[in-house]
Protein backbone atom coordinates (compact mmCIF):
# COMPACT_ATOMS: atom_id res chain seq x y z
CA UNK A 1 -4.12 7.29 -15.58
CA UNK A 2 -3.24 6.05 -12.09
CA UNK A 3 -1.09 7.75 -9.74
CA UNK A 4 1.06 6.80 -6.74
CA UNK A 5 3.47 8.59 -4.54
CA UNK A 6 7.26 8.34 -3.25
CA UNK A 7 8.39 10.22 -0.49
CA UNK A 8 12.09 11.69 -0.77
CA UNK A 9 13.71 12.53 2.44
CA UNK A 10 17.68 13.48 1.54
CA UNK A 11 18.72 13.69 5.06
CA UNK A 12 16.66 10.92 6.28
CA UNK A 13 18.62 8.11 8.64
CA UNK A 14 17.78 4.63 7.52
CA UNK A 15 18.51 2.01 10.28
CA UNK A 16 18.13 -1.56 9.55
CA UNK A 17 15.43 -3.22 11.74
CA UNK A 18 15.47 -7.10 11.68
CA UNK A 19 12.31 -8.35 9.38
CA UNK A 20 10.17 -10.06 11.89
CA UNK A 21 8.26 -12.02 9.69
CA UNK A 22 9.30 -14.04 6.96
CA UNK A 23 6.81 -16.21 4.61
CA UNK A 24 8.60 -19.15 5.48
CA UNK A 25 8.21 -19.02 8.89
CA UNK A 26 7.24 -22.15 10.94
CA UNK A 27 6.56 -22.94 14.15
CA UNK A 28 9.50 -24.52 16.37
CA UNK A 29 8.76 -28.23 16.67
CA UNK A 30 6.94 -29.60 19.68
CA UNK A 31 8.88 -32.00 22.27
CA UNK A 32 7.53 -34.76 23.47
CA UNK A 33 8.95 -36.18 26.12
CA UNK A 34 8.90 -40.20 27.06
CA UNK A 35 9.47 -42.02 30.28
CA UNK A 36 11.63 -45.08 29.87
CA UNK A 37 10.26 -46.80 33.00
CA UNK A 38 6.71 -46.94 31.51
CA UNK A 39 6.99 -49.09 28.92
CA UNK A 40 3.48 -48.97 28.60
CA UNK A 41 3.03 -45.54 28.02
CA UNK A 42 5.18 -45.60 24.90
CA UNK A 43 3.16 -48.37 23.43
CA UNK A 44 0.04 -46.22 24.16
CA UNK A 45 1.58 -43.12 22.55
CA UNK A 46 2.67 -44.84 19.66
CA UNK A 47 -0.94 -46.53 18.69
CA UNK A 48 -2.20 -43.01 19.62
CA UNK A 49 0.30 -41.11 16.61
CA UNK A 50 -0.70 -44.19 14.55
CA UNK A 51 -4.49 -43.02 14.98
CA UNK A 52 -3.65 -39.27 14.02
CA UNK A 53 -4.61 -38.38 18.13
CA UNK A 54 -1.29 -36.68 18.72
CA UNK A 55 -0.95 -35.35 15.32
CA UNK A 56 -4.17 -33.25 15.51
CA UNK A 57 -3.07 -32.21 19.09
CA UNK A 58 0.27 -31.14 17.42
CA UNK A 59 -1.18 -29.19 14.41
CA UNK A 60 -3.64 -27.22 16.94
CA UNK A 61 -0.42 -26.45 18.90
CA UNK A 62 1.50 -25.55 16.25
CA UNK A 63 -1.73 -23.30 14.83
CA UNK A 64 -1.97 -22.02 18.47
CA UNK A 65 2.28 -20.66 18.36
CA UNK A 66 1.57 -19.55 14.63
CA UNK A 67 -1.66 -17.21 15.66
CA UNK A 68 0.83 -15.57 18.55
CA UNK A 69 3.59 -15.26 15.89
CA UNK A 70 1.52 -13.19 13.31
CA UNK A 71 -0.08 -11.61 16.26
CA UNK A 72 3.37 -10.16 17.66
CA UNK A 73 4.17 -8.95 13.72
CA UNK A 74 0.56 -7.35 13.53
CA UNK A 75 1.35 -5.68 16.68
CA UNK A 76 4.92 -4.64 15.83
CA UNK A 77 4.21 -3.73 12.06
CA UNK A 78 6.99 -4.79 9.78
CA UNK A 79 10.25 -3.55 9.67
CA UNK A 80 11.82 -2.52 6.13
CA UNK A 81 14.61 -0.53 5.88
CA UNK A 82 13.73 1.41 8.78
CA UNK A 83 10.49 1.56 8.61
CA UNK A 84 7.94 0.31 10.49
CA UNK A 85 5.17 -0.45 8.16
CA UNK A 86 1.53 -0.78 9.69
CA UNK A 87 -2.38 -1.51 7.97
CA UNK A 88 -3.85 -4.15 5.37
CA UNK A 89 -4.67 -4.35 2.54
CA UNK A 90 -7.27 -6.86 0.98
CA UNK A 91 -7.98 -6.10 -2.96
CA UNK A 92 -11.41 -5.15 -3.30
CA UNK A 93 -12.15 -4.94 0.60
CA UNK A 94 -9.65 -1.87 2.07
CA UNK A 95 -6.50 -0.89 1.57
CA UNK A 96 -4.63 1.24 4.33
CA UNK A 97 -0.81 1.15 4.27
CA UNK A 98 0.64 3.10 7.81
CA UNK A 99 4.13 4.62 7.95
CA UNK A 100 4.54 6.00 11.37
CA UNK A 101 7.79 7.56 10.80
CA UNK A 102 5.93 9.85 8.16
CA UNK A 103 2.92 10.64 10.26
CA UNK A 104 1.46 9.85 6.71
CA UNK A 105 -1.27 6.79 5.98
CA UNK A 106 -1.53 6.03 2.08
CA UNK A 107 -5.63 5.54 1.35
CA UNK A 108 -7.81 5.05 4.11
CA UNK A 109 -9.75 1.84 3.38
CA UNK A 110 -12.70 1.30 6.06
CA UNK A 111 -10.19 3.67 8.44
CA UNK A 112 -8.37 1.25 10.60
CA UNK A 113 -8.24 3.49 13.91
CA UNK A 114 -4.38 3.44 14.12
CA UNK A 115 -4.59 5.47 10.71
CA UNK A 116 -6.37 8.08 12.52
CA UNK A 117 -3.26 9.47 14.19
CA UNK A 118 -1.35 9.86 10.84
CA UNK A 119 -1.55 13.88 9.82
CA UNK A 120 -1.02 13.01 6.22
CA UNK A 121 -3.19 11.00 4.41
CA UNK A 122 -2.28 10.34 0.47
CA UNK A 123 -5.06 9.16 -1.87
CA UNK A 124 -4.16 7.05 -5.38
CA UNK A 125 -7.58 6.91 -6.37
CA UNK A 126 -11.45 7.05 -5.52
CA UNK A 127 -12.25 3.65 -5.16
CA UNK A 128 -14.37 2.82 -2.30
CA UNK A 129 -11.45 0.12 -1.05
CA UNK A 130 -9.27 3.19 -1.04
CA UNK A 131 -11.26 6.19 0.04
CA UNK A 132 -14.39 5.06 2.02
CA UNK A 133 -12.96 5.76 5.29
CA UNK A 134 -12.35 9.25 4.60
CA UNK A 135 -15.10 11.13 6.10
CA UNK A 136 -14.37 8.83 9.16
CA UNK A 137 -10.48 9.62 9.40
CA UNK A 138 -11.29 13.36 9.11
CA UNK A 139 -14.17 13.54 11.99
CA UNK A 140 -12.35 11.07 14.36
CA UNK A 141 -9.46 13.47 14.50
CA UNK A 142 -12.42 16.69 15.17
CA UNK A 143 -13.66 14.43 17.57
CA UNK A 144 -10.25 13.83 19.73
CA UNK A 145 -9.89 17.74 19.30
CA UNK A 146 -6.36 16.53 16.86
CA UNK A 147 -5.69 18.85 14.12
CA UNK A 148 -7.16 18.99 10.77
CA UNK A 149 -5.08 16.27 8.89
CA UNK A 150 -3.62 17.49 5.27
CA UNK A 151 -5.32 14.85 2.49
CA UNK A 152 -3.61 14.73 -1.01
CA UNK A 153 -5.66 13.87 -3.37
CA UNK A 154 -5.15 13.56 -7.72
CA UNK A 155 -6.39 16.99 -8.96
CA UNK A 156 -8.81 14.92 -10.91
CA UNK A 157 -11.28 13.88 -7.96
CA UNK A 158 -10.40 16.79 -5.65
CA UNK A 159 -13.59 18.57 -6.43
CA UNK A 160 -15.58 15.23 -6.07
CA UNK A 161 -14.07 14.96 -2.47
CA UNK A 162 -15.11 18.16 -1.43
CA UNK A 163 -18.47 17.60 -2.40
CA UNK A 164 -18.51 14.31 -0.30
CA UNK A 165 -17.25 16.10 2.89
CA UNK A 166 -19.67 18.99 2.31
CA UNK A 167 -22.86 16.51 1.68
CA UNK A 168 -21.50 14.69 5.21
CA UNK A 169 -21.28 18.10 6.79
CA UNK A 170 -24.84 18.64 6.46
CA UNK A 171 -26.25 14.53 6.87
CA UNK A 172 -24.30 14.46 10.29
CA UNK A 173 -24.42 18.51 11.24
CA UNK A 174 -20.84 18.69 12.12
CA UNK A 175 -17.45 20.34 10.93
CA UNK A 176 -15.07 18.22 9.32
CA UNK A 177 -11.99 20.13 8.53
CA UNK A 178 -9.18 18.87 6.62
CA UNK A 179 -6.79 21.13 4.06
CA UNK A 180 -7.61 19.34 0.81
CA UNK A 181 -4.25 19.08 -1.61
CA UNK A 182 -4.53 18.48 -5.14
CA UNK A 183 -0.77 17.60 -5.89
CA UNK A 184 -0.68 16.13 -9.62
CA UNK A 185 2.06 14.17 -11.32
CA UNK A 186 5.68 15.58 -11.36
CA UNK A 187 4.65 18.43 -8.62
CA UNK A 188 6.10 18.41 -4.85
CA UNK A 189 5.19 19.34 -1.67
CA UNK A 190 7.42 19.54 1.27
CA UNK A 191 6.21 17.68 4.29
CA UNK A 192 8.74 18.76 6.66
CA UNK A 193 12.73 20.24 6.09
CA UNK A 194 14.08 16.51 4.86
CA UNK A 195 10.81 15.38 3.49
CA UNK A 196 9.58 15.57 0.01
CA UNK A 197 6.54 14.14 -1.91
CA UNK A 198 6.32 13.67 -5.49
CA UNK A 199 2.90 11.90 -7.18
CA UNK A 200 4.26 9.59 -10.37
CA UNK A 201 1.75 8.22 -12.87
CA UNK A 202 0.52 4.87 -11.93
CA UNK A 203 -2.09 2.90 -14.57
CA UNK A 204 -5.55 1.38 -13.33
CA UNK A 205 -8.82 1.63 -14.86
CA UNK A 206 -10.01 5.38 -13.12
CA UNK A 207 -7.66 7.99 -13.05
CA UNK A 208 -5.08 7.83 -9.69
CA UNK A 209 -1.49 8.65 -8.58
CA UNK A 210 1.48 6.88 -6.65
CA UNK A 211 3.12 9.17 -4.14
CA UNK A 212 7.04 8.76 -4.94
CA UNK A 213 10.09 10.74 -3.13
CA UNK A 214 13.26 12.37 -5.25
CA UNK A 215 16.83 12.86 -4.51
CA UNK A 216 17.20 10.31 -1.92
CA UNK A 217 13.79 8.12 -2.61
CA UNK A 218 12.58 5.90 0.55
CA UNK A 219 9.69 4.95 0.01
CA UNK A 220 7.24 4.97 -3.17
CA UNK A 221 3.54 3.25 -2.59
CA UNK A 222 1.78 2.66 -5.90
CA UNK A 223 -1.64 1.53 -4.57
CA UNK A 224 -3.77 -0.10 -7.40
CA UNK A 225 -1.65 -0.18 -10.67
CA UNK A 226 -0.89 -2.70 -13.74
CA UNK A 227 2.47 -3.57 -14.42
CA UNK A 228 2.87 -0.72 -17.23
CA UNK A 229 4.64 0.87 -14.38
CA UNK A 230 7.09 -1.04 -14.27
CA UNK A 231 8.27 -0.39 -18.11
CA UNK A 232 7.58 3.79 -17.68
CA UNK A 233 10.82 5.77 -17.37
CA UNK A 234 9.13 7.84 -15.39
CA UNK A 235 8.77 5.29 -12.68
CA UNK A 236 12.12 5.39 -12.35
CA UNK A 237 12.61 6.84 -8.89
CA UNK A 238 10.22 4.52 -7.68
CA UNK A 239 12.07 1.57 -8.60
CA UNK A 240 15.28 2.83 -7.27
CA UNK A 241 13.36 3.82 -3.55
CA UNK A 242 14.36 1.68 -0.48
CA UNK A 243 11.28 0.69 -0.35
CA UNK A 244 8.35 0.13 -2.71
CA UNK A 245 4.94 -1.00 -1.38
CA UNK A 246 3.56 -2.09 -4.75
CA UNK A 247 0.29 -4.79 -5.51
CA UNK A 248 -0.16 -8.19 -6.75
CA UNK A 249 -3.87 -9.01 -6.80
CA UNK A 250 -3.24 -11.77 -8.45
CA UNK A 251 -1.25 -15.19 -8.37
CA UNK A 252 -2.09 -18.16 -9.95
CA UNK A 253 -3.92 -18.96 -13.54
CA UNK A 254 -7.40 -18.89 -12.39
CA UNK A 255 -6.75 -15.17 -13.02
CA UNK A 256 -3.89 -14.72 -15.84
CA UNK A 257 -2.15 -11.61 -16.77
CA UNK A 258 -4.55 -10.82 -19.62
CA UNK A 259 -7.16 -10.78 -16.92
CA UNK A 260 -5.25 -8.33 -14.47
CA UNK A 261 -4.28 -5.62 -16.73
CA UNK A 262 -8.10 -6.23 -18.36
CA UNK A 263 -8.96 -4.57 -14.19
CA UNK A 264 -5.90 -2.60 -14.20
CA UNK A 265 -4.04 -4.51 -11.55
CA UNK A 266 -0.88 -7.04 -11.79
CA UNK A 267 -0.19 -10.53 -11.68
CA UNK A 268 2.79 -12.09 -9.74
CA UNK A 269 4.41 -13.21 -12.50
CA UNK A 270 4.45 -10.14 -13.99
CA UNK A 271 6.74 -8.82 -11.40
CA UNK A 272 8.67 -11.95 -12.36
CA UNK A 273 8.98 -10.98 -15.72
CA UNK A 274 10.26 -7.36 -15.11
CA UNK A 275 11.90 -7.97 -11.89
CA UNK A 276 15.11 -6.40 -13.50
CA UNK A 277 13.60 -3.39 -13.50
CA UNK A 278 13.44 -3.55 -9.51
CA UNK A 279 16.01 -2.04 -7.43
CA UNK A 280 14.68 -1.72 -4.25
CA UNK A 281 15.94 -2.98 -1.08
CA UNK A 282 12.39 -3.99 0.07
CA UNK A 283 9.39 -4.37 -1.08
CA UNK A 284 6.13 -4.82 0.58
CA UNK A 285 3.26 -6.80 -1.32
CA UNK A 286 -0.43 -5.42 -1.32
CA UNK A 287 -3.91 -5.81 -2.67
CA UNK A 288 -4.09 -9.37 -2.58
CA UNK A 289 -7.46 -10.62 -3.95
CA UNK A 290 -9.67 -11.60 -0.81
CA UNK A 291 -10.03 -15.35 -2.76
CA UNK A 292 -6.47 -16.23 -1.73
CA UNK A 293 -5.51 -17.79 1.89
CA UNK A 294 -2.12 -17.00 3.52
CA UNK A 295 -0.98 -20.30 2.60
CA UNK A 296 -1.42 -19.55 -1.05
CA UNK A 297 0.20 -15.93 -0.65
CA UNK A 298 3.65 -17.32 0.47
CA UNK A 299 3.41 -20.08 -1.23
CA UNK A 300 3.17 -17.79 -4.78
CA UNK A 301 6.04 -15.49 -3.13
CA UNK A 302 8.85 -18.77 -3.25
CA UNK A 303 7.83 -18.23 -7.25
CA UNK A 304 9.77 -15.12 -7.42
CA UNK A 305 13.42 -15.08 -8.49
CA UNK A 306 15.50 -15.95 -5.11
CA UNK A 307 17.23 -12.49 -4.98
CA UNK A 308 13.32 -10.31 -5.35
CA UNK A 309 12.41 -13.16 -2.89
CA UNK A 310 14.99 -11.73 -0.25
CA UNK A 311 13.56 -8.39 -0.57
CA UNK A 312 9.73 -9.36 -0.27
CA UNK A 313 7.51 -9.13 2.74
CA UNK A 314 3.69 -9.86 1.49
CA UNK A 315 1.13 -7.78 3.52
CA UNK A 316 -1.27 -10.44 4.69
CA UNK A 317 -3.17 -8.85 7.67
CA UNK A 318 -6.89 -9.37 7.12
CA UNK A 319 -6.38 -12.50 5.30
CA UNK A 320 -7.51 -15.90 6.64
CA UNK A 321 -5.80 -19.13 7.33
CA UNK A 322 -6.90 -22.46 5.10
CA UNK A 323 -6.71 -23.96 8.39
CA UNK A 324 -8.85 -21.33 9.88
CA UNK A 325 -12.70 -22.69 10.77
């Protein structure tokens, strides 16, 4: 069993914040300008496209305004209903998913530093791509005198973490304090007056949890899960939040769906195939595997039915371009 969580927040204002990246963004084209008087000029620039000279010159411009674009949405996070969602999340590398407006990071990868400032920290599971940054997270914050962070982990593992923070207590001689949370499936905990946290069950092949909100739900992060979610009743707050941060690891046949659920993750056209079930207003794509380029992760996105389409925003920070040396 797998499990994820969904935070609830009843009283919570949602304001829309323009998506600032879009998978089919392009660069605006380049203008050349041509002087009429030089005749000769143009007949030079014309045996120079013919040789590919100014085409190369325009792809490294256009690769030079693409780099600032994702830059600027790196920088700014992307907006979702609200939310300004931060981190990456490479399937097999780290996965760290930021949501400022929480003060909560769900799993802590390799601990990306602008994690360290979130005071909750939600765990789905114990893989290293999901937890090996958490002895890091916790002594950062000791170290910048911030206060102990509250980590929620399944009930499952929470013994196993305590171990781990006590055995790097004694390698490193130092305090690390956290308050350690085992919150199973179907219990709460209140972060705040108009916050709520529920874990739901979640399916991958070690046990883990999704952290889901009620009443109200905005925003439900599954972390590593195969698409049995997406059938259980259960999940059904999930489904419903504003926004679900959810995986794909996979998205063409090299890998099939037999192959994904066989590791306990999904396949793109899985989310295809149940995408009635899916009543979000956003949803944010993780866990891509680290074989795939950017291309070939909005490319598989335009595969999705155009009204999921309109909602999706794939997470590729830490992902290379094909074009990238």
């Amino acid at each position: 069993m797998h499990s994820s969580m969904t935070i609830t927040s009843p009283l919570f204002p949602s304001f829309h914040q323009p998506n600032t990246y879009h998978p089919s963004y392009k660069p605006p084209p380049m203008i050349t300008h041509q002087n009429p008087t030089k005749p000769n000029n143009n007949i030079c620039t014309k045996s120079l496209k013919n040789s590919g000279f100014l085409s190369a010159i325009g792809n490294a411009i256009e690769e030079q305004e693409y780099r600032k674009a994702r830059a600027e949405v790196i920088r700014k996070g992307t907006g979702l209903e609200g939310y300004n969602i931060e981190g990456l999340s490479v399937g097999g590398n780290e996965t760290c998913v930021i949501v400022p407006e929480f003060k909560s990071a769900f799993d802590i990868g390799r601990c990306p530093p602008r994690a360290v400032a979130m005071n909750f920290l939600f765990i789905t599971h114990a893989h290293l791509d999901h937890i090996g940054g958490l002895p890091m997270y916790v002594a950062t914050r000791g170290l910048y005198n911030m206060s102990p962070p509250t980590v929620f982990v399944p009930p499952s593992i929470k013994d196993d973490v305590e171990n781990l923070m006590e055995l790097h207590r004694k390698m490193g001689d130092v305090e690390l304090n956290l308050d350690l949370v085992a919150l199973d499936v179907g219990e709460t905990y209140e972060l705040r007056n108009d916050l709520v946290v529920r874990p739901f069950k979640t399916y991958h092949v070690i046990p883990s949890q999704i952290t889901d909100t009620i009443l109200s739900p905005e925003v439900a992060f599954t972390g590593d899960t195969s698409s049995d979610f997406l059938l259980d009743p259960r999940s059904s707050d999930a489904l419903r939040a504003k926004v679900l941060i959810t995986e794909a690891t996979f998205l063409d046949d090299q890998c099939n769906i037999e192959h994904a659920r066989e590791h306990g993750h999904m396949h793109i056209d899985e989310i295809i195939e149940h995408s009635k079930w899916i009543r979000n207003k956003a949803i944010l794509l993780t866990h891509f595997s680290a074989r795939y380029h950017i291309e070939e992760i909005r490319q598989a996105v335009t595969k999705l039915q155009a009204k999921v389409q309109a909602k999706v925003v794939p997470l590729t920070e830490g992902f290379r371009s094909m074009y990238t040396p």
